[in-house]
PDB file of N, CA and C in Angstrom:
ATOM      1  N   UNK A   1     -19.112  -1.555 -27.097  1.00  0.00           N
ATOM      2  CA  UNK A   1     -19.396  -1.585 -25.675  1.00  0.00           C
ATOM      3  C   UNK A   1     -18.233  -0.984 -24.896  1.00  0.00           C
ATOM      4  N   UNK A   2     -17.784   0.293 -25.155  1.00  0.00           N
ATOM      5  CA  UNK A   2     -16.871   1.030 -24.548  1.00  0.00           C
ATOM      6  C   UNK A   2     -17.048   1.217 -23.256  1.00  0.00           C
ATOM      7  N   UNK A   3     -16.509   1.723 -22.231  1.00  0.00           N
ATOM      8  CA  UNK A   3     -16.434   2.637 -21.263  1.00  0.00           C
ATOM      9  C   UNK A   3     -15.041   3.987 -20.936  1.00  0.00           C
ATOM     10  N   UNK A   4     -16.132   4.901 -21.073  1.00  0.00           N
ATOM     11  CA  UNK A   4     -15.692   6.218 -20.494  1.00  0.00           C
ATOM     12  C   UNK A   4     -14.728   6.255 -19.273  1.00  0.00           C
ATOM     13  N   UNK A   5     -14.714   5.178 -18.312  1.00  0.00           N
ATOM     14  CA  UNK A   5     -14.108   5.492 -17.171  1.00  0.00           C
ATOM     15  C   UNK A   5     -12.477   5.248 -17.872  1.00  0.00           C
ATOM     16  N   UNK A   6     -11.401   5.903 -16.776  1.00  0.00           N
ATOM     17  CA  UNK A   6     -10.062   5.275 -17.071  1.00  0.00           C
ATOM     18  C   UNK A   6     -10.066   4.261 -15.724  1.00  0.00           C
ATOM     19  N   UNK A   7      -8.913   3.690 -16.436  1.00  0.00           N
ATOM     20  CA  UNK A   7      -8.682   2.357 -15.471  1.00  0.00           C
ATOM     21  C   UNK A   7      -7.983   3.432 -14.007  1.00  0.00           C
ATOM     22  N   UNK A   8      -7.922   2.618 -13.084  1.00  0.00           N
ATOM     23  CA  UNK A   8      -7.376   3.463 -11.719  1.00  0.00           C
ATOM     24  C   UNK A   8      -6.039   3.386 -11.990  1.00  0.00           C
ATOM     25  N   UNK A   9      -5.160   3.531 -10.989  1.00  0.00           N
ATOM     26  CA  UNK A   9      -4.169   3.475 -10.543  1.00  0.00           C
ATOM     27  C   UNK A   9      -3.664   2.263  -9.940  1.00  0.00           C
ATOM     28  N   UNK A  10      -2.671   1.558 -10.185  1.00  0.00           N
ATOM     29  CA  UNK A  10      -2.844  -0.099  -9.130  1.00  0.00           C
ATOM     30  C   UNK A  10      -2.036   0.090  -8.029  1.00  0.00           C
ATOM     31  N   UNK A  11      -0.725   1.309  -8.092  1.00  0.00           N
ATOM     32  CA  UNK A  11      -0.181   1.520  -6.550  1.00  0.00           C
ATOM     33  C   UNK A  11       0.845  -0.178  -6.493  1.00  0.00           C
ATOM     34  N   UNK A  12       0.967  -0.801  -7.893  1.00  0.00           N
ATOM     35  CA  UNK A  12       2.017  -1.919  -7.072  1.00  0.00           C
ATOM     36  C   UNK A  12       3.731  -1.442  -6.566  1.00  0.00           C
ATOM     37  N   UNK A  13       4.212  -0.616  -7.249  1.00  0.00           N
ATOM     38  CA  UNK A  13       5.480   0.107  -6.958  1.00  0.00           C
ATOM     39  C   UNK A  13       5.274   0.725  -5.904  1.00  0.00           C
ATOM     40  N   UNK A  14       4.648   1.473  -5.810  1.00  0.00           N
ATOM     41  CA  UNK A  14       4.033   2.154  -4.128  1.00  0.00           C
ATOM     42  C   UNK A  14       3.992   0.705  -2.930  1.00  0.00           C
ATOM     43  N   UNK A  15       3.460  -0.149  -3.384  1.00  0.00           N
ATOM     44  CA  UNK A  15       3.024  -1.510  -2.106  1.00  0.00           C
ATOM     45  C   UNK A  15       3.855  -1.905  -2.296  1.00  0.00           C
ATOM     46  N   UNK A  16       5.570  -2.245  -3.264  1.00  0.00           N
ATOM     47  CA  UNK A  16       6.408  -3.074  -3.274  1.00  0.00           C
ATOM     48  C   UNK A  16       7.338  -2.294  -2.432  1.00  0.00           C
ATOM     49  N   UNK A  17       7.173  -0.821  -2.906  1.00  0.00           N
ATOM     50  CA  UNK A  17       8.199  -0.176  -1.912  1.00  0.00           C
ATOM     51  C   UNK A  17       7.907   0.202  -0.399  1.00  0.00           C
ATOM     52  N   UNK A  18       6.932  -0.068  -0.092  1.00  0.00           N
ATOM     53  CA  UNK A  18       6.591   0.305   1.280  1.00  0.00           C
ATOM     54  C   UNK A  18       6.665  -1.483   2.041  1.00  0.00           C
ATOM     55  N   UNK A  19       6.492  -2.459   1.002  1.00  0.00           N
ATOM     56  CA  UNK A  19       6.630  -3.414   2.160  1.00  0.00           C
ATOM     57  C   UNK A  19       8.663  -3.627   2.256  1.00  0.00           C
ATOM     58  N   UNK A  20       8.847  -3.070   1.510  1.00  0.00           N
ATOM     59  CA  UNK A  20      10.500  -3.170   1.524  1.00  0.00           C
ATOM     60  C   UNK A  20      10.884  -2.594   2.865  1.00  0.00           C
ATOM     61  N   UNK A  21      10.880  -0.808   2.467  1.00  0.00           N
ATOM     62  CA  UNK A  21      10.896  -0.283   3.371  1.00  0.00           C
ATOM     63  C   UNK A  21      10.494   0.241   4.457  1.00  0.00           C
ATOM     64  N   UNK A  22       9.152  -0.255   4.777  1.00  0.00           N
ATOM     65  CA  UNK A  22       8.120   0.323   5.459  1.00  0.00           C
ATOM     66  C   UNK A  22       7.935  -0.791   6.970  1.00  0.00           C
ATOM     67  N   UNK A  23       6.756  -1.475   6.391  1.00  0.00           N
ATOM     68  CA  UNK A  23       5.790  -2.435   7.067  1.00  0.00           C
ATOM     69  C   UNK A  23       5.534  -3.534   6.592  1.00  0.00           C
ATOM     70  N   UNK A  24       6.291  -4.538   6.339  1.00  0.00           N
ATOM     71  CA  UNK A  24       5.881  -6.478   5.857  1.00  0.00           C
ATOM     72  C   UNK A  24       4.417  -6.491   5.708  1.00  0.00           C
ATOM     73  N   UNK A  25       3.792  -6.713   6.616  1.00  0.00           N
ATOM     74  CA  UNK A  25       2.440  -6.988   6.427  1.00  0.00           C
ATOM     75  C   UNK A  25       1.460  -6.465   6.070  1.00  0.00           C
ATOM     76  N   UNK A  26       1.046  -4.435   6.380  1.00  0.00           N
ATOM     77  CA  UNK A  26       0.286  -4.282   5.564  1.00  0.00           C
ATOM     78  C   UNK A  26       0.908  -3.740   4.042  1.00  0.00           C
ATOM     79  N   UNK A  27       2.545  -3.634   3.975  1.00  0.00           N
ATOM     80  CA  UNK A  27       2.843  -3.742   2.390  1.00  0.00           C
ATOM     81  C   UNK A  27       2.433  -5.034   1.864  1.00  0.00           C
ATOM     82  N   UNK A  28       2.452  -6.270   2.286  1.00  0.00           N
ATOM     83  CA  UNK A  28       1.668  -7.350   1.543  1.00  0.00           C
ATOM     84  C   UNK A  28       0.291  -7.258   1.315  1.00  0.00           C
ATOM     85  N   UNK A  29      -0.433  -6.637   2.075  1.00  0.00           N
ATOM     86  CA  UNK A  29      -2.100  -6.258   2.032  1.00  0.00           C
ATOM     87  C   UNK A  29      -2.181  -5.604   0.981  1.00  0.00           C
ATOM     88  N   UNK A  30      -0.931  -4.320   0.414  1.00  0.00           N
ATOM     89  CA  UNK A  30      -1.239  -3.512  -0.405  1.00  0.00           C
ATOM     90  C   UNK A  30      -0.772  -3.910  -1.484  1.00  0.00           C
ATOM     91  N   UNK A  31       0.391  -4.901  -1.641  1.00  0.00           N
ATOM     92  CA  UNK A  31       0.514  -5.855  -2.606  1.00  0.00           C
ATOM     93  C   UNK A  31      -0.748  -6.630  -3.193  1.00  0.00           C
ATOM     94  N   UNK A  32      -1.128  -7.405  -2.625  1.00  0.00           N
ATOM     95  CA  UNK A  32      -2.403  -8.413  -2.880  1.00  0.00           C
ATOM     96  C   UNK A  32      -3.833  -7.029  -3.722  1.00  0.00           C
ATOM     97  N   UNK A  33      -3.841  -6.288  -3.137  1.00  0.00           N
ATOM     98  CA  UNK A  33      -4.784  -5.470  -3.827  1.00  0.00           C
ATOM     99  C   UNK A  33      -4.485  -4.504  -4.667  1.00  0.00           C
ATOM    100  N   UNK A  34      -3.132  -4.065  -4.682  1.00  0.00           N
ATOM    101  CA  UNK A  34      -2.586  -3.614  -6.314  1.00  0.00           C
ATOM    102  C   UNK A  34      -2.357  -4.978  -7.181  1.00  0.00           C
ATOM    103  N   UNK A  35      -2.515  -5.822  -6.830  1.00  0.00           N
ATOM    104  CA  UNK A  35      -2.257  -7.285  -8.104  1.00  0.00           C
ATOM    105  C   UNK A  35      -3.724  -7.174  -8.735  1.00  0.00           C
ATOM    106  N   UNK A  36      -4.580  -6.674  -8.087  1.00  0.00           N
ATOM    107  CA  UNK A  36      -6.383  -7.113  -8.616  1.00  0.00           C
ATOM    108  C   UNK A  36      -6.852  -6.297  -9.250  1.00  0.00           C
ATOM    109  N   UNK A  37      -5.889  -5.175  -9.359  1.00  0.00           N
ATOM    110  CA  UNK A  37      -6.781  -4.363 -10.062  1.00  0.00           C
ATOM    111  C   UNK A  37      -6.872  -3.812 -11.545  1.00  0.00           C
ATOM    112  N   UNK A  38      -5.517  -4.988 -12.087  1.00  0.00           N
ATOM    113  CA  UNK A  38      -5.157  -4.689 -13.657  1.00  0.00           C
ATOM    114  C   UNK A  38      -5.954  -5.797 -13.957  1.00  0.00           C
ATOM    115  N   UNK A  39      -6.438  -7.377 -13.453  1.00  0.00           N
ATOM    116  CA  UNK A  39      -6.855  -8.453 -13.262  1.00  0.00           C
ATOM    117  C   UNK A  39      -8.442  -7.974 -13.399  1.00  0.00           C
ATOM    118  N   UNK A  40      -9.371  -7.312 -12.344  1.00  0.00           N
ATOM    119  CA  UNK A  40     -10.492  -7.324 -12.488  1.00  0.00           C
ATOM    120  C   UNK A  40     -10.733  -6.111 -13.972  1.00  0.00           C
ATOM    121  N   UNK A  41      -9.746  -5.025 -14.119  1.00  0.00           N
ATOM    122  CA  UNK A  41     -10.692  -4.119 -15.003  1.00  0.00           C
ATOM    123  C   UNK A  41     -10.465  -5.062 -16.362  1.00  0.00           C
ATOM    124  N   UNK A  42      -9.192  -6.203 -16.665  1.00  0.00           N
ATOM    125  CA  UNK A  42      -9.538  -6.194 -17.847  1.00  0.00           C
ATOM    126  C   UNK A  42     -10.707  -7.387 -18.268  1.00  0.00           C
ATOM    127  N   UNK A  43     -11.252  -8.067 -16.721  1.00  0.00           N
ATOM    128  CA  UNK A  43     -12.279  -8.754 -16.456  1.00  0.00           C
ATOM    129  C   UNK A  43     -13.551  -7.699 -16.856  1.00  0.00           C
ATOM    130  N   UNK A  44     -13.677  -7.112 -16.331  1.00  0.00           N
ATOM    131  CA  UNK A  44     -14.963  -5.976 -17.014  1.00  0.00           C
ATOM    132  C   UNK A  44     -15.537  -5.587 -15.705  1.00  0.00           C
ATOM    133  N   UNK A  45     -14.755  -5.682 -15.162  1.00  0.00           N
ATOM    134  CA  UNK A  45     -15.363  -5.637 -13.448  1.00  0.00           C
ATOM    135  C   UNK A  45     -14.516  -4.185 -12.720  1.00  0.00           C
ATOM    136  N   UNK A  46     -15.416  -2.899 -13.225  1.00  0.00           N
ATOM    137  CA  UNK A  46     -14.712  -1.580 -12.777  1.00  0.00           C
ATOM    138  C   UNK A  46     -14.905  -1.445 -11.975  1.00  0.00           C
ATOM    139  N   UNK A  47     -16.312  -1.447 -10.949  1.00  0.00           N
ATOM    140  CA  UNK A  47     -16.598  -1.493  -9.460  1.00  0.00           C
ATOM    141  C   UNK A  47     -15.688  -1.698  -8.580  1.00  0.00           C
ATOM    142  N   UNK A  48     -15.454  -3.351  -8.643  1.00  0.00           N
ATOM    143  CA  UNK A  48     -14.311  -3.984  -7.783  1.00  0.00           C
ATOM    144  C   UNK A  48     -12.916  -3.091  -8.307  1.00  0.00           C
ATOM    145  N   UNK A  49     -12.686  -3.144  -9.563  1.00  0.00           N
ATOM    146  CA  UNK A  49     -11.032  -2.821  -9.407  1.00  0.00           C
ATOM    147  C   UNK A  49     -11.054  -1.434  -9.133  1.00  0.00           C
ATOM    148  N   UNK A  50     -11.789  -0.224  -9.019  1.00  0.00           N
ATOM    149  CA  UNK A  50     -11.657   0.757  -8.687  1.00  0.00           C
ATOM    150  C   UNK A  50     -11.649   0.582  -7.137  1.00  0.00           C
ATOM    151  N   UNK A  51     -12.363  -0.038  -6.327  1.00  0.00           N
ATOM    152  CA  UNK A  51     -12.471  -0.295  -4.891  1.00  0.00           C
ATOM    153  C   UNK A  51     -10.949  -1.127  -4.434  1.00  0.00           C
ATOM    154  N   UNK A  52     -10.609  -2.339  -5.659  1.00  0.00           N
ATOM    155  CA  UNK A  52      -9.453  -2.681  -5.255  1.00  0.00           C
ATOM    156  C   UNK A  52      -8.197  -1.394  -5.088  1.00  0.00           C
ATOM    157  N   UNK A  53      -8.869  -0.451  -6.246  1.00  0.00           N
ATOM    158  CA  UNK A  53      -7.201   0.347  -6.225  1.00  0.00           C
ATOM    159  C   UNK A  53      -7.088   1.486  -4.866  1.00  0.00           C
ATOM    160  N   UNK A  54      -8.313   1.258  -4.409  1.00  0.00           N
ATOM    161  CA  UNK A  54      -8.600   2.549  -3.422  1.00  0.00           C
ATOM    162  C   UNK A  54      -8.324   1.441  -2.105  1.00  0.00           C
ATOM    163  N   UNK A  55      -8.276   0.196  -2.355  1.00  0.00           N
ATOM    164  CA  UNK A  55      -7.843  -0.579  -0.877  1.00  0.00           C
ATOM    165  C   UNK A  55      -6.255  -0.822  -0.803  1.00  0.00           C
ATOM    166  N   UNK A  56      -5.669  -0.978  -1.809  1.00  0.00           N
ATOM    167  CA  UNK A  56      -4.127  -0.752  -2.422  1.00  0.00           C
ATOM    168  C   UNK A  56      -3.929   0.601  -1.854  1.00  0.00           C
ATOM    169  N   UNK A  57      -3.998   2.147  -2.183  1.00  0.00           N
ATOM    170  CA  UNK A  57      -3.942   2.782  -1.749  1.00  0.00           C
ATOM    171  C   UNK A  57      -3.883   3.580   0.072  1.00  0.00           C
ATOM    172  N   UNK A  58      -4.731   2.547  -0.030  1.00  0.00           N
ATOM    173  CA  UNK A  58      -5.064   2.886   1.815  1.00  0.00           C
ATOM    174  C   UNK A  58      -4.369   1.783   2.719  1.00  0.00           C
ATOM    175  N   UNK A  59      -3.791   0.902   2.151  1.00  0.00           N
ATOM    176  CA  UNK A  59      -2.602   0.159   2.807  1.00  0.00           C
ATOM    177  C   UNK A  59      -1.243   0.283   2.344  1.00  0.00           C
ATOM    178  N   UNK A  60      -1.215   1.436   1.758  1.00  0.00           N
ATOM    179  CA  UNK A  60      -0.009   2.130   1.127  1.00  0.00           C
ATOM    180  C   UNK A  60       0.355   2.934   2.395  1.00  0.00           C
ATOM    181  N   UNK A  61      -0.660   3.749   2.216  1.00  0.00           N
ATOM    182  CA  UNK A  61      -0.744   5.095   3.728  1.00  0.00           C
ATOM    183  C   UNK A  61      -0.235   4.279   4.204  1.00  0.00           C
ATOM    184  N   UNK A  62      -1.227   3.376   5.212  1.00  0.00           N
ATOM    185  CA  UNK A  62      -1.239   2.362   6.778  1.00  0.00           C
ATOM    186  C   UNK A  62       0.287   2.059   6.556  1.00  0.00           C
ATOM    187  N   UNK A  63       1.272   1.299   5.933  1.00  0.00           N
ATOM    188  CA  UNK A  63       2.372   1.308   5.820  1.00  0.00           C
ATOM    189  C   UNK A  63       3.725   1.895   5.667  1.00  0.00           C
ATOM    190  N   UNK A  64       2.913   3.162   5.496  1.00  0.00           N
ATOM    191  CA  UNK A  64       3.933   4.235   5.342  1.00  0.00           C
ATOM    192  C   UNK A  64       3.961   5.040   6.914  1.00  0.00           C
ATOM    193  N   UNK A  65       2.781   4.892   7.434  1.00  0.00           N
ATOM    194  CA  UNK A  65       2.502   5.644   8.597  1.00  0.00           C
ATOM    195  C   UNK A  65       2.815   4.717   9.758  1.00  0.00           C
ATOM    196  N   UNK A  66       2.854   3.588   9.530  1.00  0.00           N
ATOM    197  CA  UNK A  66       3.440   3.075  10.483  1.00  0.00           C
ATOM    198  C   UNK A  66       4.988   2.504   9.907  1.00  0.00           C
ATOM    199  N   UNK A  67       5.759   2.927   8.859  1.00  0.00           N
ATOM    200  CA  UNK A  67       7.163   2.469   9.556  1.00  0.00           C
ATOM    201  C   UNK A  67       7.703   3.933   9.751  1.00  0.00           C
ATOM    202  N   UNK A  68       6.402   4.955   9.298  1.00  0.00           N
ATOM    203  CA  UNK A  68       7.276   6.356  10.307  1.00  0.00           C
ATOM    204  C   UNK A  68       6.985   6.078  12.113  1.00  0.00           C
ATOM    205  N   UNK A  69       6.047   6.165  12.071  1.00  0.00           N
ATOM    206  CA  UNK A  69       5.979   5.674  14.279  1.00  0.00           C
ATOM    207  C   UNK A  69       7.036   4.593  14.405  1.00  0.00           C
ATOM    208  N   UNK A  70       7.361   3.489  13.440  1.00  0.00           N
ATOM    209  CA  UNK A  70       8.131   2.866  13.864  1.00  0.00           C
ATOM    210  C   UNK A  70       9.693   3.275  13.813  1.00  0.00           C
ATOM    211  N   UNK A  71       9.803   4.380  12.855  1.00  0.00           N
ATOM    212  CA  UNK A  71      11.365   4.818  12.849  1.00  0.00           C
ATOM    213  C   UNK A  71      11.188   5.918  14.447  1.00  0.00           C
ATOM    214  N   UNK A  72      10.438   6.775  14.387  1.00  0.00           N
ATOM    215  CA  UNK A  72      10.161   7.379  15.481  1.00  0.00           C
ATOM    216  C   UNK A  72       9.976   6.503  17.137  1.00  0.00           C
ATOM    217  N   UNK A  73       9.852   5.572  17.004  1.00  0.00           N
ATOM    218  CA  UNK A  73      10.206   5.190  18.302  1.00  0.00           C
ATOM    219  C   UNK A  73      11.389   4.570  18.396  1.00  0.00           C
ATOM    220  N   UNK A  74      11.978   3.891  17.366  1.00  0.00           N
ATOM    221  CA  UNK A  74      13.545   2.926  17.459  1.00  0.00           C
ATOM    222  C   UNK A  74      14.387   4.323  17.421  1.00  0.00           C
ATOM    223  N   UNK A  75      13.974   5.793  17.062  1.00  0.00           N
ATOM    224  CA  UNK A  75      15.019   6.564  17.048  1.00  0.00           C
ATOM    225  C   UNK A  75      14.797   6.977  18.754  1.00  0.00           C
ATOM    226  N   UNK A  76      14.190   7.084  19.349  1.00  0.00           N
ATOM    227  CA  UNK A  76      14.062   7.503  21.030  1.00  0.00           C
ATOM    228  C   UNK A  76      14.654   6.367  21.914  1.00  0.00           C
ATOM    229  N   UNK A  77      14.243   5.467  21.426  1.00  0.00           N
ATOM    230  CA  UNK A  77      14.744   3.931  21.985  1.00  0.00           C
ATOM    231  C   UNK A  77      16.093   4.035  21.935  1.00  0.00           C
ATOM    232  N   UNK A  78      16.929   4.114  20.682  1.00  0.00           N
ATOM    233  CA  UNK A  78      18.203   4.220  20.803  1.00  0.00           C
ATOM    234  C   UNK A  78      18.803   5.414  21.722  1.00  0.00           C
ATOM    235  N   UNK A  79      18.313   6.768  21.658  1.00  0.00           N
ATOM    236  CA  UNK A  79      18.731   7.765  22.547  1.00  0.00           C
ATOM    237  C   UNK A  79      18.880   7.267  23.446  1.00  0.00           C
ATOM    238  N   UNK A  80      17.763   6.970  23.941  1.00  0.00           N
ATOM    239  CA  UNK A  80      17.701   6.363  25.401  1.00  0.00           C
ATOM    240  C   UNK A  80      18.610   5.349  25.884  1.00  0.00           C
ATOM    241  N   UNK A  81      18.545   4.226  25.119  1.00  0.00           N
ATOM    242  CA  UNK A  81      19.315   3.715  25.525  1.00  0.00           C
ATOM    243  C   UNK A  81      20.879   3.972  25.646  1.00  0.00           C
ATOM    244  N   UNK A  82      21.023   4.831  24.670  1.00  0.00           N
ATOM    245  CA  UNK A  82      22.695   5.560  25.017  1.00  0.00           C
ATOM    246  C   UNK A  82      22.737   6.534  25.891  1.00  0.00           C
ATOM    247  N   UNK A  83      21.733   7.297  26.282  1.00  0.00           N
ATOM    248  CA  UNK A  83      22.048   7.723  27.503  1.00  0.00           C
ATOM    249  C   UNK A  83      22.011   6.995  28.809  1.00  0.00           C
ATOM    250  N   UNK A  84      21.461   5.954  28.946  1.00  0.00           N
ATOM    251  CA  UNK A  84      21.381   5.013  29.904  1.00  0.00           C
ATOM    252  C   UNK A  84      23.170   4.373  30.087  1.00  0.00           C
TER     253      UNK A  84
END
């Protein structure tokens, strides 16, 4: 009772390093759903862990994209405020 598919990607080094350096909260989002997805495939459940690794993934982005807006505004903020 094989399957052809490969397992996904789980993205936990990606979600550990982005909630480090990134964004706390949705790096924990992307934590919690790179943990599920070595968990459901060796459950037999490829649906979910392929959907888990693609929700891991997309709170990878969201975290990466927001601690760039967030370096991008603390870097104007500080200008500003030294020119003030």
């Amino acid at each position: 009772m094989g399957t052809n598919r490969t397992k996904p990607e789980n993205y936990l080094v990606w979600a550990i390093l982005t909630t480090i350096l990134c964004c706390l909260p949705t790096g924990v989002a992307a934590i919690v759903y790179a943990n599920k997805v070595d968990t459901l495939w060796n459950a037999g459940n490829y649906t979910e862990a392929e959907e888990a690794a693609k929700n891991a993934k997309m709170w990878v982005f969201i975290s990466v994209g927001l601690g760039i807006v967030a370096s991008i505004i603390g870097f104007f903020c500080g200008l500003f405020g030294a020119l003030i």
